[in-house]
PDB file of N, CA and C in Angstrom:
ATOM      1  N   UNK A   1       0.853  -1.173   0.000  1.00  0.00           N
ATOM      2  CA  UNK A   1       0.000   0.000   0.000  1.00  0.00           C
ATOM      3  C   UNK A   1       0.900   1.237   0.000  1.00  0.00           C
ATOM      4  N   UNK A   2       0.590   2.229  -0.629  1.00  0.00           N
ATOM      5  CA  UNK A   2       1.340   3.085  -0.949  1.00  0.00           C
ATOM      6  C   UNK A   2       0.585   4.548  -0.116  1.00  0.00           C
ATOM      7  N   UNK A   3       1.132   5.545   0.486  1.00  0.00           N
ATOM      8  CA  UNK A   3       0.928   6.581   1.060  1.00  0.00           C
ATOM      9  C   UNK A   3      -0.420   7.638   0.496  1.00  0.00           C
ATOM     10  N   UNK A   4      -1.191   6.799  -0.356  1.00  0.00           N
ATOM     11  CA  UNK A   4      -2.083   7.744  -0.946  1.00  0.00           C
ATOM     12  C   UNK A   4      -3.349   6.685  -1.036  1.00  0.00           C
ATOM     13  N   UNK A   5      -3.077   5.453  -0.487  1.00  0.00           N
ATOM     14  CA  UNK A   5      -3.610   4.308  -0.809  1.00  0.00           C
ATOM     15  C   UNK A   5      -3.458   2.920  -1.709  1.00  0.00           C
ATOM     16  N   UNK A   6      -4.383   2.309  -2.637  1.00  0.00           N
ATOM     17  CA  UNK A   6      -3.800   1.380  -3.194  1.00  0.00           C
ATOM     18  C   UNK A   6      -2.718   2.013  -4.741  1.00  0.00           C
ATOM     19  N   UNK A   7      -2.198   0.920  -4.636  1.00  0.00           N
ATOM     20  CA  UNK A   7      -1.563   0.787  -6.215  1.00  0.00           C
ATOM     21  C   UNK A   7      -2.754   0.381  -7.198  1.00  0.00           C
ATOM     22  N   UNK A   8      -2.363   2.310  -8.451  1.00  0.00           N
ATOM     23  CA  UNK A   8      -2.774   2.134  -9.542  1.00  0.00           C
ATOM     24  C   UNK A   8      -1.483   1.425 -10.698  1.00  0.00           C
ATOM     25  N   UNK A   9      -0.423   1.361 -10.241  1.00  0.00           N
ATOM     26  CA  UNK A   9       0.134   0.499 -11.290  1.00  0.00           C
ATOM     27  C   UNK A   9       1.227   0.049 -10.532  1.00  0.00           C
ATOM     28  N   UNK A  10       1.213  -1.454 -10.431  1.00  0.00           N
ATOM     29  CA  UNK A  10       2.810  -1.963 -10.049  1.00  0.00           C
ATOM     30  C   UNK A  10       2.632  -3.787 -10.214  1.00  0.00           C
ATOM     31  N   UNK A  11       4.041  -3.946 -10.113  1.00  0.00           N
ATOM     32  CA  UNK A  11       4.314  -4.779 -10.660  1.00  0.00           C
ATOM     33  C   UNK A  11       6.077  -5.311 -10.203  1.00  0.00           C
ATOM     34  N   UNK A  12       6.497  -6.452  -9.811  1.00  0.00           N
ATOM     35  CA  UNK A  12       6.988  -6.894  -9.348  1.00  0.00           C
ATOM     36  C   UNK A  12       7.951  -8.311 -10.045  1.00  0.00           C
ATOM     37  N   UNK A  13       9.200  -8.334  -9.946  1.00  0.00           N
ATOM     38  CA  UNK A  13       9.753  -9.158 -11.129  1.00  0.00           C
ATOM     39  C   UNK A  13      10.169  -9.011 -12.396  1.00  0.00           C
ATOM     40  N   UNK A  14       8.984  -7.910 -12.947  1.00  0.00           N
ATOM     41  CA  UNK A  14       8.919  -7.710 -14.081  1.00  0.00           C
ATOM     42  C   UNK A  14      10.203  -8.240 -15.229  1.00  0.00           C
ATOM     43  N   UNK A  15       9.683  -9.114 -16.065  1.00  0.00           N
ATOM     44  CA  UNK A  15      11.010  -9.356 -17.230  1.00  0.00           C
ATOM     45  C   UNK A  15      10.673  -9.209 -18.744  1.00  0.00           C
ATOM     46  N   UNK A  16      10.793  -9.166 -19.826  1.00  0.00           N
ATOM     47  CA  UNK A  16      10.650  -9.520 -20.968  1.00  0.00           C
ATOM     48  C   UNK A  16      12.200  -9.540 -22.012  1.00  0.00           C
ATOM     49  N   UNK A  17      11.860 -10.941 -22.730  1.00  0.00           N
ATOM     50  CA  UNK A  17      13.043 -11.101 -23.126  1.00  0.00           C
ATOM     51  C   UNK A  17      12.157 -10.798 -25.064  1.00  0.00           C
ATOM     52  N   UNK A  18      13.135 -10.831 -25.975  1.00  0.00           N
ATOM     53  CA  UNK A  18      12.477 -10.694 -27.176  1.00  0.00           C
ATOM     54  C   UNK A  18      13.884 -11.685 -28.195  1.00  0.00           C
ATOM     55  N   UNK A  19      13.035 -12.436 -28.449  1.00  0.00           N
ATOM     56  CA  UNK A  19      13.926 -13.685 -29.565  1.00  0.00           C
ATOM     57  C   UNK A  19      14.550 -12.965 -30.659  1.00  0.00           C
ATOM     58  N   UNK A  20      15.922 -13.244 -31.098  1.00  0.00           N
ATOM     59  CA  UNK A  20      15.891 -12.430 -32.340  1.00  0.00           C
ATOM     60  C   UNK A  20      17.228 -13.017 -33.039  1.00  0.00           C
ATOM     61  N   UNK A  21      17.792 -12.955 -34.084  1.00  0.00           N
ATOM     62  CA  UNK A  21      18.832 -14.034 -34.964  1.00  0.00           C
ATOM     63  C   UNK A  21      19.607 -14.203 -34.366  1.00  0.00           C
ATOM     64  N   UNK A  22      20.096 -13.118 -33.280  1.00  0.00           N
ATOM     65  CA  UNK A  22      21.623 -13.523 -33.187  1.00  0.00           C
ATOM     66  C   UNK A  22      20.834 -13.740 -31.492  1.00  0.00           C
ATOM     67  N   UNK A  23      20.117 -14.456 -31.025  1.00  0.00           N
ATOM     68  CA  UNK A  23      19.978 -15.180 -29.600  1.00  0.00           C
ATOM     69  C   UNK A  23      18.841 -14.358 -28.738  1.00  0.00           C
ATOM     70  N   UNK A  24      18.725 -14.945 -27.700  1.00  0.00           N
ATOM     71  CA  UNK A  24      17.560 -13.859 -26.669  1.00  0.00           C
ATOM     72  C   UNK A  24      18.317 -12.461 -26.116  1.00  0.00           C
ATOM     73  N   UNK A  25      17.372 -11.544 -26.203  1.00  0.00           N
ATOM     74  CA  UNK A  25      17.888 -10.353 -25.631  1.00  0.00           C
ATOM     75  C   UNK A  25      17.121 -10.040 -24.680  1.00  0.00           C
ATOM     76  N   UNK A  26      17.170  -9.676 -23.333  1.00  0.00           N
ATOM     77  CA  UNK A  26      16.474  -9.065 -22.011  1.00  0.00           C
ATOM     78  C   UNK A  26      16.476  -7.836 -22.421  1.00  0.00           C
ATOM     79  N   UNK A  27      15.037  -7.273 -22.606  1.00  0.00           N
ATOM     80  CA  UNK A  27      14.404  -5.648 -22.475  1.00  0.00           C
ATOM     81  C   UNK A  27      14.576  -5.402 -20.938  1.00  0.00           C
ATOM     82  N   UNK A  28      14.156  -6.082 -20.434  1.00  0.00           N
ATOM     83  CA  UNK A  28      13.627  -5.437 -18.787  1.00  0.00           C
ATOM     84  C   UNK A  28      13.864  -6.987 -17.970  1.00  0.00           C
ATOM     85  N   UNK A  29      14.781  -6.253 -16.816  1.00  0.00           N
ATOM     86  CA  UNK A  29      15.251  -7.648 -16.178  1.00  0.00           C
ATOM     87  C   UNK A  29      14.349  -7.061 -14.611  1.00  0.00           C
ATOM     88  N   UNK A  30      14.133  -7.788 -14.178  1.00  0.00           N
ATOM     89  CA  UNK A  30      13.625  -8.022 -12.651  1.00  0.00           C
ATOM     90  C   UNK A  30      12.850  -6.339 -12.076  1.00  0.00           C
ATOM     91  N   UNK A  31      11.705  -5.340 -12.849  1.00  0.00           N
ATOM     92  CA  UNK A  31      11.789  -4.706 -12.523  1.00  0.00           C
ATOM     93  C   UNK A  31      10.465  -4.766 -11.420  1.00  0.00           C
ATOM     94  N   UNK A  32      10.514  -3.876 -10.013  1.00  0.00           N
ATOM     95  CA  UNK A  32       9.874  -3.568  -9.362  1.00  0.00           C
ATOM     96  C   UNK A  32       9.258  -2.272  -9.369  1.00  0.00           C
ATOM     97  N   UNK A  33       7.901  -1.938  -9.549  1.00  0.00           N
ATOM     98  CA  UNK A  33       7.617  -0.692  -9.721  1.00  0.00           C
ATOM     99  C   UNK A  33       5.974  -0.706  -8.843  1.00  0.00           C
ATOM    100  N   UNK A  34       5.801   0.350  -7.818  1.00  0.00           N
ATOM    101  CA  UNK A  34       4.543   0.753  -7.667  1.00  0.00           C
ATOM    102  C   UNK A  34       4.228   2.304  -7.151  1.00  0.00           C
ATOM    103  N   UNK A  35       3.221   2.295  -8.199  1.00  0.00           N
ATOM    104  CA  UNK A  35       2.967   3.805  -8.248  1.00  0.00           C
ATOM    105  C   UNK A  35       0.971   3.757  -7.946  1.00  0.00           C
ATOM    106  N   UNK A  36       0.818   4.907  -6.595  1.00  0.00           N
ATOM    107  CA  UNK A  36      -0.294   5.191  -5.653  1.00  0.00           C
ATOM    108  C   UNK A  36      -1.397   5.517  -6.815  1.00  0.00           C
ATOM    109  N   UNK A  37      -2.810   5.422  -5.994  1.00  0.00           N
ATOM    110  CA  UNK A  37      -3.599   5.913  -7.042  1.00  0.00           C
ATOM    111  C   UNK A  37      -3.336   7.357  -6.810  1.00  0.00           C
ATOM    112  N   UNK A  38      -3.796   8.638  -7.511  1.00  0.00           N
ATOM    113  CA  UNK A  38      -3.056   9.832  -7.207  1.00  0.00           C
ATOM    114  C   UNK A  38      -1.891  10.471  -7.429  1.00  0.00           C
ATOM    115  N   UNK A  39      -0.934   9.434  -7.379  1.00  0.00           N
ATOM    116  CA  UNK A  39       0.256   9.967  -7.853  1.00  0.00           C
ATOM    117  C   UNK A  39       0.694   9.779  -9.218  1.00  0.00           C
ATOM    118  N   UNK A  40       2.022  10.336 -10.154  1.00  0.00           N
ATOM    119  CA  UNK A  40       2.069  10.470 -11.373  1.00  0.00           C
ATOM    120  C   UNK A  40       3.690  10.183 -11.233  1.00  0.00           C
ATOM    121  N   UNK A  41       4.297  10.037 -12.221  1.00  0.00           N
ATOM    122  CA  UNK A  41       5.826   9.880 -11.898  1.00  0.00           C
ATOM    123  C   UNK A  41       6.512   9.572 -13.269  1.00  0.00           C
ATOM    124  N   UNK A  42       7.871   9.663 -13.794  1.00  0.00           N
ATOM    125  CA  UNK A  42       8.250   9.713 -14.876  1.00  0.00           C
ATOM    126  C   UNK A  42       9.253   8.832 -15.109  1.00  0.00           C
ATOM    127  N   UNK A  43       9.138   7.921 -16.068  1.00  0.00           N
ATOM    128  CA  UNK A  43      10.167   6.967 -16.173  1.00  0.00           C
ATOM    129  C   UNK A  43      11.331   7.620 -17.057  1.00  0.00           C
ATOM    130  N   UNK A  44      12.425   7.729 -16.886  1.00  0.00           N
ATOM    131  CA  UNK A  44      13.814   8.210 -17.599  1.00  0.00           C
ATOM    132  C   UNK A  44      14.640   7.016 -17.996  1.00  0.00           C
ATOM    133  N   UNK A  45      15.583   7.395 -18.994  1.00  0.00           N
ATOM    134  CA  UNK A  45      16.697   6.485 -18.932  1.00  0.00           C
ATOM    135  C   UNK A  45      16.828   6.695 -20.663  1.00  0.00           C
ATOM    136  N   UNK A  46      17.958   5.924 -21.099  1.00  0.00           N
ATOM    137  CA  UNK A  46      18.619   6.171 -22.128  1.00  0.00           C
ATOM    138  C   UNK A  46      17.724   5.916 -23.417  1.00  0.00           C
ATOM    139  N   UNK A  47      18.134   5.742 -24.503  1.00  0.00           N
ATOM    140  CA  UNK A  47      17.404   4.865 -25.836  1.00  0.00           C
ATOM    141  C   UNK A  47      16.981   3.948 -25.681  1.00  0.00           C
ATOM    142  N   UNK A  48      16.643   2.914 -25.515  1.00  0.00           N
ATOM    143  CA  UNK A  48      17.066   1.455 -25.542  1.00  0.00           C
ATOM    144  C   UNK A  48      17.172   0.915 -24.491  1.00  0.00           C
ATOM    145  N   UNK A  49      16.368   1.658 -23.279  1.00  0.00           N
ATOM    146  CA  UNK A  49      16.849   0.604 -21.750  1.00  0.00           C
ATOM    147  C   UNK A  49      15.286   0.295 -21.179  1.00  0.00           C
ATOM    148  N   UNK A  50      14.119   0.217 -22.654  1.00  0.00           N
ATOM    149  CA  UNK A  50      13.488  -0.868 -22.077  1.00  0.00           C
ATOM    150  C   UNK A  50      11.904  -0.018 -21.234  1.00  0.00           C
ATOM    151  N   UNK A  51      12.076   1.286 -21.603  1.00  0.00           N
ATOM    152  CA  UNK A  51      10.965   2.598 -21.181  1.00  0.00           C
ATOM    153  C   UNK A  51       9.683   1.792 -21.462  1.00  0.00           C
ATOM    154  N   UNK A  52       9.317   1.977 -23.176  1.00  0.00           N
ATOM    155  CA  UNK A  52       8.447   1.401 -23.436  1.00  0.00           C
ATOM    156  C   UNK A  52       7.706   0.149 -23.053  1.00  0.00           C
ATOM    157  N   UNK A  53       8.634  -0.683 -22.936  1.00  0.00           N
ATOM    158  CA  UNK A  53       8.378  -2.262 -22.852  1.00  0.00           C
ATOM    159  C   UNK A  53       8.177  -2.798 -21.716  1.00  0.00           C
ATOM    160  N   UNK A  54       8.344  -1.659 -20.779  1.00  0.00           N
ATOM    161  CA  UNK A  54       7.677  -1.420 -19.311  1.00  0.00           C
ATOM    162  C   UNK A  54       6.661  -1.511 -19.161  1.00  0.00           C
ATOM    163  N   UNK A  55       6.099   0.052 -19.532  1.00  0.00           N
ATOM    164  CA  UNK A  55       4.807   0.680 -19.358  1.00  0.00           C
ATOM    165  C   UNK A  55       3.974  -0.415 -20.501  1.00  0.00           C
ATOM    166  N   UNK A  56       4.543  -0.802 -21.351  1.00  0.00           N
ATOM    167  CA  UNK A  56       3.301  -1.835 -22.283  1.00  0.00           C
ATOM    168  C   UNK A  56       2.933  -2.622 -21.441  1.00  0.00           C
ATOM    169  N   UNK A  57       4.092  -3.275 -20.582  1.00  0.00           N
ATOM    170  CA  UNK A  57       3.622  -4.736 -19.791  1.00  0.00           C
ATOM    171  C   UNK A  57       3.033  -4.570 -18.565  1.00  0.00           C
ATOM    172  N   UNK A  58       3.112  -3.245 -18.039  1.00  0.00           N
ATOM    173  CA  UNK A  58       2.420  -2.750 -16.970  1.00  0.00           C
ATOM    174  C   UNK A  58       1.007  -2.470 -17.747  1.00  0.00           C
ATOM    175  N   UNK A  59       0.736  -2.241 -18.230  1.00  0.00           N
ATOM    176  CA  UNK A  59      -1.026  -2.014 -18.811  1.00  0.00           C
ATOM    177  C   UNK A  59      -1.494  -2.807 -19.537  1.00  0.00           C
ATOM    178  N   UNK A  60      -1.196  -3.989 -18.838  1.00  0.00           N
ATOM    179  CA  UNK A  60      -2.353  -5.126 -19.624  1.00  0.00           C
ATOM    180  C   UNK A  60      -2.329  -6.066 -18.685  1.00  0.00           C
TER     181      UNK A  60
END
């Protein structure tokens, strides 16, 4: 439970790997994330470290 009440988005473990010619590649290794209902918050980080493929697997 988070300081505003429940979690509107989280998620725990989180992984996705994506198959591809030259072997498996890890998007997102072990991530833990929970965010309050109420609150808002911004994910950062480089090109390629996996932003998107977060928030996709968090909303479904």
């Amino acid at each position: 439970m988070t300081p505003y009440g429940e979690s509107a988005i989280r998620t725990e473990g989180l992984r996705k790997t994506y198959k591809t010619s030259r072997g498996d590649v890890q998007a997102v290794r072990g991530v833990d994330l929970r965010v309050g209902s109420g609150e808002f918050f911004g994910l950062l980080g480089p090109n390629g470290a996996g932003k998107s493929t977060t928030i996709g697997r968090c909303s479904r």
